[in-house]
PDB file of N, CA and C in Angstrom:
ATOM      1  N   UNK A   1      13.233  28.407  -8.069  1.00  0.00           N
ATOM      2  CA  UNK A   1      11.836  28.401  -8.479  1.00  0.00           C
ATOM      3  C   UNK A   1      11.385  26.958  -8.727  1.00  0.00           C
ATOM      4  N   UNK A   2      10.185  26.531  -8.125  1.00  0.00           N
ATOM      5  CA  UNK A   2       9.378  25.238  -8.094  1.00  0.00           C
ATOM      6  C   UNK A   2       9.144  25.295  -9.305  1.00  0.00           C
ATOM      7  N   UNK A   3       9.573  23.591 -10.413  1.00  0.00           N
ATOM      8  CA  UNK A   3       8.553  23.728 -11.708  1.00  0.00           C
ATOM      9  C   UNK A   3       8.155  21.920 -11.437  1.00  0.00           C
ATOM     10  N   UNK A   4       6.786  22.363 -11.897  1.00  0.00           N
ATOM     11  CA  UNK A   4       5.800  21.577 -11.808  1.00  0.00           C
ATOM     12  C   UNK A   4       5.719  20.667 -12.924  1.00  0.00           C
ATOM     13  N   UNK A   5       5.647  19.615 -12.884  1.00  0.00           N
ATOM     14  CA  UNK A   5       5.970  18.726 -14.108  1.00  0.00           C
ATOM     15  C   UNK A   5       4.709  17.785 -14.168  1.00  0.00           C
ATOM     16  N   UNK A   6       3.687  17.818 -15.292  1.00  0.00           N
ATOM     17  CA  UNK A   6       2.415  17.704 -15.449  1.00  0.00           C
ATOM     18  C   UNK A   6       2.448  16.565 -16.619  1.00  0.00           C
ATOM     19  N   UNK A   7       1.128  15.972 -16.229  1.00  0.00           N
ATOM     20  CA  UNK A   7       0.877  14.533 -17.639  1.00  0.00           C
ATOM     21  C   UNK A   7       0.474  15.205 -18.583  1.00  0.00           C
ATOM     22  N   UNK A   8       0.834  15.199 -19.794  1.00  0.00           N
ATOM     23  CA  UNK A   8       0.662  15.399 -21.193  1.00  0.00           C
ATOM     24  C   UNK A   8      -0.379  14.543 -21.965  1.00  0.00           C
ATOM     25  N   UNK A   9      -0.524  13.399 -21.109  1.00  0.00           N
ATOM     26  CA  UNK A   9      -1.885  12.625 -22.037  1.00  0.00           C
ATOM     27  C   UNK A   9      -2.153  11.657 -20.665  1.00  0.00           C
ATOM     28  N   UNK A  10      -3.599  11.225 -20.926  1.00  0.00           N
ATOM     29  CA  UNK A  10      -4.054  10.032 -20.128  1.00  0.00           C
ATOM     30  C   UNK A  10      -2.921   8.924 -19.569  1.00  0.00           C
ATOM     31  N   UNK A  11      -2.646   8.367 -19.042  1.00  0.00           N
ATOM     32  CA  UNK A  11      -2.172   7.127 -18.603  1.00  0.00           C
ATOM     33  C   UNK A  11      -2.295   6.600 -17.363  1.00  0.00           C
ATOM     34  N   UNK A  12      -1.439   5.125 -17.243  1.00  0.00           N
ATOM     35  CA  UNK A  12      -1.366   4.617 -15.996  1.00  0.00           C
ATOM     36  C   UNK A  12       0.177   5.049 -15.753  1.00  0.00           C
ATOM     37  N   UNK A  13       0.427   5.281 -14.056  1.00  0.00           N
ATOM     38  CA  UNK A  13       1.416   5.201 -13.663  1.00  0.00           C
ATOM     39  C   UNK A  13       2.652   3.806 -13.697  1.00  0.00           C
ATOM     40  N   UNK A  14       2.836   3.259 -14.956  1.00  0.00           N
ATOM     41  CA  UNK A  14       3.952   2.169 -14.321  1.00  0.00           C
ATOM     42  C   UNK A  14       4.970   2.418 -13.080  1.00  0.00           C
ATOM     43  N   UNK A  15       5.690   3.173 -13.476  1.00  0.00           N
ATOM     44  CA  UNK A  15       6.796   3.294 -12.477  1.00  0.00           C
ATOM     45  C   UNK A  15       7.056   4.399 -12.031  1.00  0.00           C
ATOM     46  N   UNK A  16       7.622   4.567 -10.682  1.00  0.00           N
ATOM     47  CA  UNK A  16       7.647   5.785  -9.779  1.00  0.00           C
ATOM     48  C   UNK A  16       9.234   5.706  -9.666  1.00  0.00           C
ATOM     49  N   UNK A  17      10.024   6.352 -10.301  1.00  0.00           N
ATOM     50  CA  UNK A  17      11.767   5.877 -10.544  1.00  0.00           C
ATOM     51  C   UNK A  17      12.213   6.793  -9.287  1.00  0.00           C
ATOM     52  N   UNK A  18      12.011   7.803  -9.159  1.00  0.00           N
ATOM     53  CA  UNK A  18      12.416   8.917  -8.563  1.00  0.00           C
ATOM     54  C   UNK A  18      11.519   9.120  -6.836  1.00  0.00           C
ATOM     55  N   UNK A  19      12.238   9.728  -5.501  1.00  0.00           N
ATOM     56  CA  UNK A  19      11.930   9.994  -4.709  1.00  0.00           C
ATOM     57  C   UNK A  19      11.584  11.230  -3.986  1.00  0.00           C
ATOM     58  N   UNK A  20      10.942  12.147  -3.552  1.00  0.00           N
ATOM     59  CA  UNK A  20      11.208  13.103  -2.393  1.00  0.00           C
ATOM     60  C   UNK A  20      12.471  12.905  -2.110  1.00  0.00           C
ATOM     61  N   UNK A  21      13.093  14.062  -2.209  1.00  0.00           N
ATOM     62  CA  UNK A  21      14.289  14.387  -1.910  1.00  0.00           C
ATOM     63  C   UNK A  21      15.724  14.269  -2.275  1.00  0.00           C
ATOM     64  N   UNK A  22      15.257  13.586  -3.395  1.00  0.00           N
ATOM     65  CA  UNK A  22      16.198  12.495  -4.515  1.00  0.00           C
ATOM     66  C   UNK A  22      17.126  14.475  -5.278  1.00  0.00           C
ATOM     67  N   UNK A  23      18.174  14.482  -5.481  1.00  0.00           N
ATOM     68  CA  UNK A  23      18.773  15.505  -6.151  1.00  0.00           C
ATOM     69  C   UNK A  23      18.776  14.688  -7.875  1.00  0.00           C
ATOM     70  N   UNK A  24      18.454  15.296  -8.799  1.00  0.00           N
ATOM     71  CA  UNK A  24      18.093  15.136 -10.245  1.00  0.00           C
ATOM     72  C   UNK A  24      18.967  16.195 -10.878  1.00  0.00           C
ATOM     73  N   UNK A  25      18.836  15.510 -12.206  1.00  0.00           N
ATOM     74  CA  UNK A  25      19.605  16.976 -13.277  1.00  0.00           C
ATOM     75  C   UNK A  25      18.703  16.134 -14.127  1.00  0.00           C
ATOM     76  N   UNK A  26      18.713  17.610 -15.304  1.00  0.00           N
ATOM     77  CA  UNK A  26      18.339  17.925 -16.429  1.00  0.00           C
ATOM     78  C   UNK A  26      18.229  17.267 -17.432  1.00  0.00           C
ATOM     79  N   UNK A  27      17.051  16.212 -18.046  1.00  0.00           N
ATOM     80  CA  UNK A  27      16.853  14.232 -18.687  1.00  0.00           C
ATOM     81  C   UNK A  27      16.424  13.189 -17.442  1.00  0.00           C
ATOM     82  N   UNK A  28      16.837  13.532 -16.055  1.00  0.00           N
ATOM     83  CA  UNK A  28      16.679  12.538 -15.450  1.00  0.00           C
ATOM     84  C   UNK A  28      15.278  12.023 -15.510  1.00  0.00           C
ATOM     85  N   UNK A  29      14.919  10.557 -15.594  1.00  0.00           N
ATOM     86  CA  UNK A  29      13.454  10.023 -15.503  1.00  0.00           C
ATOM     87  C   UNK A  29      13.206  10.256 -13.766  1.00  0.00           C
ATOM     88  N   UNK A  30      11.698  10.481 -13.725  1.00  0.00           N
ATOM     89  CA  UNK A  30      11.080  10.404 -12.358  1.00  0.00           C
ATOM     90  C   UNK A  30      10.071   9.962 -12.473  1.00  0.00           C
ATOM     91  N   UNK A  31       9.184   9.534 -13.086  1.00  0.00           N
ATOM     92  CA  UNK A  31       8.047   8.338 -13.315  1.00  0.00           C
ATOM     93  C   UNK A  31       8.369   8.024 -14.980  1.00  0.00           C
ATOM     94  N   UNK A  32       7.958   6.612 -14.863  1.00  0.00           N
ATOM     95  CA  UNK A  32       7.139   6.356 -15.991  1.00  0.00           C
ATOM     96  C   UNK A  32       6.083   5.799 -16.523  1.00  0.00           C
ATOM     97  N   UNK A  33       5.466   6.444 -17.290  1.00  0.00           N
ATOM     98  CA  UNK A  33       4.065   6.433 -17.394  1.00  0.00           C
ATOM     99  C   UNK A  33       3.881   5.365 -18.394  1.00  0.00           C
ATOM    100  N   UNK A  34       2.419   4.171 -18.836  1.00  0.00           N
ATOM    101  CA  UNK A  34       2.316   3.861 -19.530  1.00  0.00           C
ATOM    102  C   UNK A  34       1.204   4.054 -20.383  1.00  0.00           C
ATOM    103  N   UNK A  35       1.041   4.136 -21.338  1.00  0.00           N
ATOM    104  CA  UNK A  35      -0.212   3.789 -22.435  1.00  0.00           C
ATOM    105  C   UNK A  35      -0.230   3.433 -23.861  1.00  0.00           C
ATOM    106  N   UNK A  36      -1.475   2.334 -23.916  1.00  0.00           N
ATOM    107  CA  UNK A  36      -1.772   1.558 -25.385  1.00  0.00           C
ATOM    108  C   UNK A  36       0.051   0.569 -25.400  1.00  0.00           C
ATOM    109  N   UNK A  37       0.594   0.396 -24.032  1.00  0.00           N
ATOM    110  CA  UNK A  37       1.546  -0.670 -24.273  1.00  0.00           C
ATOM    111  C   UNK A  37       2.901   0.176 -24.709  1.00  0.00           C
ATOM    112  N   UNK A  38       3.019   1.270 -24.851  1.00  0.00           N
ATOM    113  CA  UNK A  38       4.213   2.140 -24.567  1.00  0.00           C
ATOM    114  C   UNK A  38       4.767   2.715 -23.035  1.00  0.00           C
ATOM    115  N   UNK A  39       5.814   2.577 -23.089  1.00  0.00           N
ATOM    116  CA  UNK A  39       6.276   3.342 -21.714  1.00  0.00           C
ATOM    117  C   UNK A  39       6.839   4.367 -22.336  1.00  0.00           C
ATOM    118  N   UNK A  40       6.488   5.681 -21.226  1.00  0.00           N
ATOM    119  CA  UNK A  40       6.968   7.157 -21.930  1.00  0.00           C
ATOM    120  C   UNK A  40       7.511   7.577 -20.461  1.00  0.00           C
ATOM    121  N   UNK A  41       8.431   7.651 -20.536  1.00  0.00           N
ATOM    122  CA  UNK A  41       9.405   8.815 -19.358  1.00  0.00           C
ATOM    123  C   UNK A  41       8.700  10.302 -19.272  1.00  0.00           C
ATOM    124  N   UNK A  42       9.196  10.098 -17.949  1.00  0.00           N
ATOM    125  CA  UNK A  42       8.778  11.701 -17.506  1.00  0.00           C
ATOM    126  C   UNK A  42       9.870  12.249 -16.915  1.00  0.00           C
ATOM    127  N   UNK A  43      10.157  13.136 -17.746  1.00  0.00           N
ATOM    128  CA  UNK A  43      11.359  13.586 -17.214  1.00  0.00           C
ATOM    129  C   UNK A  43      11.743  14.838 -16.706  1.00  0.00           C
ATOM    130  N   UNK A  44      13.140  15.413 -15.710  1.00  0.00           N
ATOM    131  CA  UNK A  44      12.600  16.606 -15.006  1.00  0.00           C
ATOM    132  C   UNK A  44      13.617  17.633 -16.598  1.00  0.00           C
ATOM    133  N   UNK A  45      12.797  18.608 -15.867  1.00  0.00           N
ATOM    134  CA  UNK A  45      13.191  19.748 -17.460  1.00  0.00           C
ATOM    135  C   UNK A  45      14.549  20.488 -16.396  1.00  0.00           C
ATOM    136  N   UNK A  46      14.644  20.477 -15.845  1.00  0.00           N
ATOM    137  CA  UNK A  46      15.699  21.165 -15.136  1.00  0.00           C
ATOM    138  C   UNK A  46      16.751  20.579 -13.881  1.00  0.00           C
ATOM    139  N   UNK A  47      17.683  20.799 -13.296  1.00  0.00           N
ATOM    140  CA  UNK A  47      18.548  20.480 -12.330  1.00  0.00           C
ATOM    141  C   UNK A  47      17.562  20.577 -11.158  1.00  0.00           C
ATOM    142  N   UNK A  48      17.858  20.011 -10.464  1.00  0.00           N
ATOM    143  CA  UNK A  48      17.180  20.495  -8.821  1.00  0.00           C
ATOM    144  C   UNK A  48      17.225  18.976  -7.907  1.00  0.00           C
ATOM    145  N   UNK A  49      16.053  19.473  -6.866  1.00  0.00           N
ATOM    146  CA  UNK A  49      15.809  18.419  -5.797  1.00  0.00           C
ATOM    147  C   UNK A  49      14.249  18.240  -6.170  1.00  0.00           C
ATOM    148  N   UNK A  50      13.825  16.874  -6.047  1.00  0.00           N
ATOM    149  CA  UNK A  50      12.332  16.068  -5.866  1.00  0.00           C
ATOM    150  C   UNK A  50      11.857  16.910  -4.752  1.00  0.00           C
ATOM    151  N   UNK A  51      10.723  17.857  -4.826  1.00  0.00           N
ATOM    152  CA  UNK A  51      10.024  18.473  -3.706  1.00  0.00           C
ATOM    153  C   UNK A  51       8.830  17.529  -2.846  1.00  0.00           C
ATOM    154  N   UNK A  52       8.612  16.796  -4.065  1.00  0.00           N
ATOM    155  CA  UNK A  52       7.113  16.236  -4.200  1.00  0.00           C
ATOM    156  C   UNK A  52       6.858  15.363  -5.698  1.00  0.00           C
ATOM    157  N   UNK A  53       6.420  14.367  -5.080  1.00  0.00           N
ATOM    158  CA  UNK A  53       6.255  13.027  -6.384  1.00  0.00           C
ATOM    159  C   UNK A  53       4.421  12.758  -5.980  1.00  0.00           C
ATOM    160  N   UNK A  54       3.793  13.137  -6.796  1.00  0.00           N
ATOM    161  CA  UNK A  54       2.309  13.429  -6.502  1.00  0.00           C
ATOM    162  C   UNK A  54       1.751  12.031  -6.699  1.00  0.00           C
ATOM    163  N   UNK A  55       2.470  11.436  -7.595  1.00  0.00           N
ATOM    164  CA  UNK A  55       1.460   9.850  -7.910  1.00  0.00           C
ATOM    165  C   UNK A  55       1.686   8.736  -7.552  1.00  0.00           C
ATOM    166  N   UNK A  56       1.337   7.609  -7.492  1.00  0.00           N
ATOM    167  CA  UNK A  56       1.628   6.306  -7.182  1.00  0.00           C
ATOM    168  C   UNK A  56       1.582   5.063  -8.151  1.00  0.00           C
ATOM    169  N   UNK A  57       2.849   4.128  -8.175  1.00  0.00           N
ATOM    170  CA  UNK A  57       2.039   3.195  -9.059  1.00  0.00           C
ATOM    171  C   UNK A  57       0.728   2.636  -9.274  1.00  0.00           C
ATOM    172  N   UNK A  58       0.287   2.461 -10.457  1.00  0.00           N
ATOM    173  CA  UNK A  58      -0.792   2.115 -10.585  1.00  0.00           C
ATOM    174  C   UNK A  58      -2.336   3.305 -10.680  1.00  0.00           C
ATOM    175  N   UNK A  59      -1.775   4.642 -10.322  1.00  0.00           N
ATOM    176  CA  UNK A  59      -2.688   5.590 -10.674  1.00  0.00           C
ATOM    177  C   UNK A  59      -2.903   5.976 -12.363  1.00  0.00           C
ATOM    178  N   UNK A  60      -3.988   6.103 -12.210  1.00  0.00           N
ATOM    179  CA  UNK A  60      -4.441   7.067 -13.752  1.00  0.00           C
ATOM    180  C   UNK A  60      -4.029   8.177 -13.880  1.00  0.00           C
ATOM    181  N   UNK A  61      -3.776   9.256 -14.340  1.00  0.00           N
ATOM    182  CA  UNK A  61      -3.109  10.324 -14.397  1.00  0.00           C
ATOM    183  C   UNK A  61      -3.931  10.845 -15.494  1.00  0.00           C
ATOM    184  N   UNK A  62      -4.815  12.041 -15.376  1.00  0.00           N
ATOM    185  CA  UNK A  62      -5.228  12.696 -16.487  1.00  0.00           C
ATOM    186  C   UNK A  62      -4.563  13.483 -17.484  1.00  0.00           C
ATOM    187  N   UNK A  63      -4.567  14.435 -18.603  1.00  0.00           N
ATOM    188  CA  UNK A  63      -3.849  15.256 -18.860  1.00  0.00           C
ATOM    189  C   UNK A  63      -4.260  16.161 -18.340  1.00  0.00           C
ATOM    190  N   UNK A  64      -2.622  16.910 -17.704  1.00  0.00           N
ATOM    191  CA  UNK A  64      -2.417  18.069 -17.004  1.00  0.00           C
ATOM    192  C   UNK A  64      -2.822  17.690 -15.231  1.00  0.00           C
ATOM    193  N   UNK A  65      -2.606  16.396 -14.845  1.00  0.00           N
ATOM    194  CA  UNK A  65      -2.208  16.291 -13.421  1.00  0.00           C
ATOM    195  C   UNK A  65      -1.495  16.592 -13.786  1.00  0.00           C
ATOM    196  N   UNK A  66      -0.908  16.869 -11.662  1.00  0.00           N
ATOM    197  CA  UNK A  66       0.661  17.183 -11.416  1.00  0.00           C
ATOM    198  C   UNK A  66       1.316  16.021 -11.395  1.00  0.00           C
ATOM    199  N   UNK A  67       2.488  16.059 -11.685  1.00  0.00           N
ATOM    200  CA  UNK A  67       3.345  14.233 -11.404  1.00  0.00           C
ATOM    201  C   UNK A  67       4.537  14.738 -10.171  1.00  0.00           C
ATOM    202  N   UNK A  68       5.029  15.794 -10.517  1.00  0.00           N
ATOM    203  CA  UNK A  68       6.186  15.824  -9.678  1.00  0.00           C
ATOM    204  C   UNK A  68       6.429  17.217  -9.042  1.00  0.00           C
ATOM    205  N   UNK A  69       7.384  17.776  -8.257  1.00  0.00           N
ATOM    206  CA  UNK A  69       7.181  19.137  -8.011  1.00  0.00           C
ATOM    207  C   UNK A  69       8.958  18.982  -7.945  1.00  0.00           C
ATOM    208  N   UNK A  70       9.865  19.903  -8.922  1.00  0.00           N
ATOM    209  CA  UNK A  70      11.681  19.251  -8.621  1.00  0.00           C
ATOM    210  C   UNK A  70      12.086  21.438  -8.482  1.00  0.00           C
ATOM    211  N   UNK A  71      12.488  21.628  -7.600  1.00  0.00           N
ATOM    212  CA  UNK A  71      12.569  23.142  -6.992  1.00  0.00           C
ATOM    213  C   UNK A  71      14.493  23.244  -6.796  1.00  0.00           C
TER     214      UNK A  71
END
Protein backbone atom coordinates (compact mmCIF):
# COMPACT_ATOMS: atom_id res chain seq x y z
CA UNK A 1 0.00 0.00 0.00
CA UNK A 2 1.19 3.62 -1.30
CA UNK A 3 1.57 6.11 1.81
CA UNK A 4 1.72 9.50 0.97
CA UNK A 5 3.89 11.65 2.99
CA UNK A 6 2.53 15.33 3.20
CA UNK A 7 3.99 18.95 4.62
CA UNK A 8 2.80 19.58 8.03
CA UNK A 9 3.49 23.37 7.91
CA UNK A 10 4.55 26.02 5.27
CA UNK A 11 8.14 25.85 4.11
CA UNK A 12 10.91 25.97 1.65
CA UNK A 13 12.28 22.87 0.25
CA UNK A 14 16.13 22.85 1.35
CA UNK A 15 17.05 19.52 0.47
CA UNK A 16 15.80 16.68 -1.68
CA UNK A 17 18.01 13.68 0.22
CA UNK A 18 16.13 10.88 -1.26
CA UNK A 19 15.37 9.58 -5.00
CA UNK A 20 12.67 7.70 -7.18
CA UNK A 21 13.46 4.46 -6.68
CA UNK A 22 15.82 4.80 -3.80
CA UNK A 23 14.69 1.52 -1.28
CA UNK A 24 14.18 3.37 2.42
CA UNK A 25 13.24 1.96 5.89
CA UNK A 26 11.42 3.24 8.62
CA UNK A 27 13.33 7.14 10.08
CA UNK A 28 14.93 7.37 6.80
CA UNK A 29 15.11 11.32 5.75
CA UNK A 30 13.76 12.07 2.11
CA UNK A 31 13.59 15.86 2.01
CA UNK A 32 14.40 18.43 4.17
CA UNK A 33 12.42 21.13 4.65
CA UNK A 34 13.28 24.55 6.01
CA UNK A 35 11.58 27.32 8.07
CA UNK A 36 12.19 30.61 10.28
CA UNK A 37 16.02 29.05 9.98
CA UNK A 38 15.25 25.46 11.23
CA UNK A 39 15.76 22.40 9.17
CA UNK A 40 13.04 19.71 9.86
CA UNK A 41 13.36 16.18 8.21
CA UNK A 42 10.85 14.49 6.49
CA UNK A 43 10.84 11.33 7.08
CA UNK A 44 9.33 8.03 5.55
CA UNK A 45 6.87 6.42 8.30
CA UNK A 46 7.41 3.04 6.89
CA UNK A 47 9.89 0.49 4.95
CA UNK A 48 9.45 0.57 1.22
CA UNK A 49 10.66 2.01 -2.22
CA UNK A 50 10.56 6.06 -3.31
CA UNK A 51 7.50 5.85 -5.84
CA UNK A 52 7.59 9.52 -6.36
CA UNK A 53 9.47 12.63 -4.76
CA UNK A 54 6.86 15.46 -5.72
CA UNK A 55 9.13 18.57 -4.89
CA UNK A 56 12.18 20.30 -5.81
CA UNK A 57 14.74 22.30 -4.14
CA UNK A 58 13.83 25.51 -3.56
CA UNK A 59 9.91 24.98 -3.73
CA UNK A 60 7.39 26.31 -1.17
CA UNK A 61 5.44 23.57 0.07
CA UNK A 62 2.09 24.39 1.66
CA UNK A 63 0.56 22.49 4.52
CA UNK A 64 -0.71 19.26 3.36
CA UNK A 65 1.22 19.15 -0.15
CA UNK A 66 2.36 15.89 -1.19
CA UNK A 67 6.30 15.53 -0.68
CA UNK A 68 6.82 11.96 -1.41
CA UNK A 69 4.88 8.82 -2.47
CA UNK A 70 7.32 5.46 -0.61
CA UNK A 71 4.84 2.08 -1.62
Amino acid sequence: MAEEIRAEMVANVWKVVASTGDDVAEGDTLVILESMKMEIPVIAESDGTVQQIAVNEGDVVQEGDLIAVVA
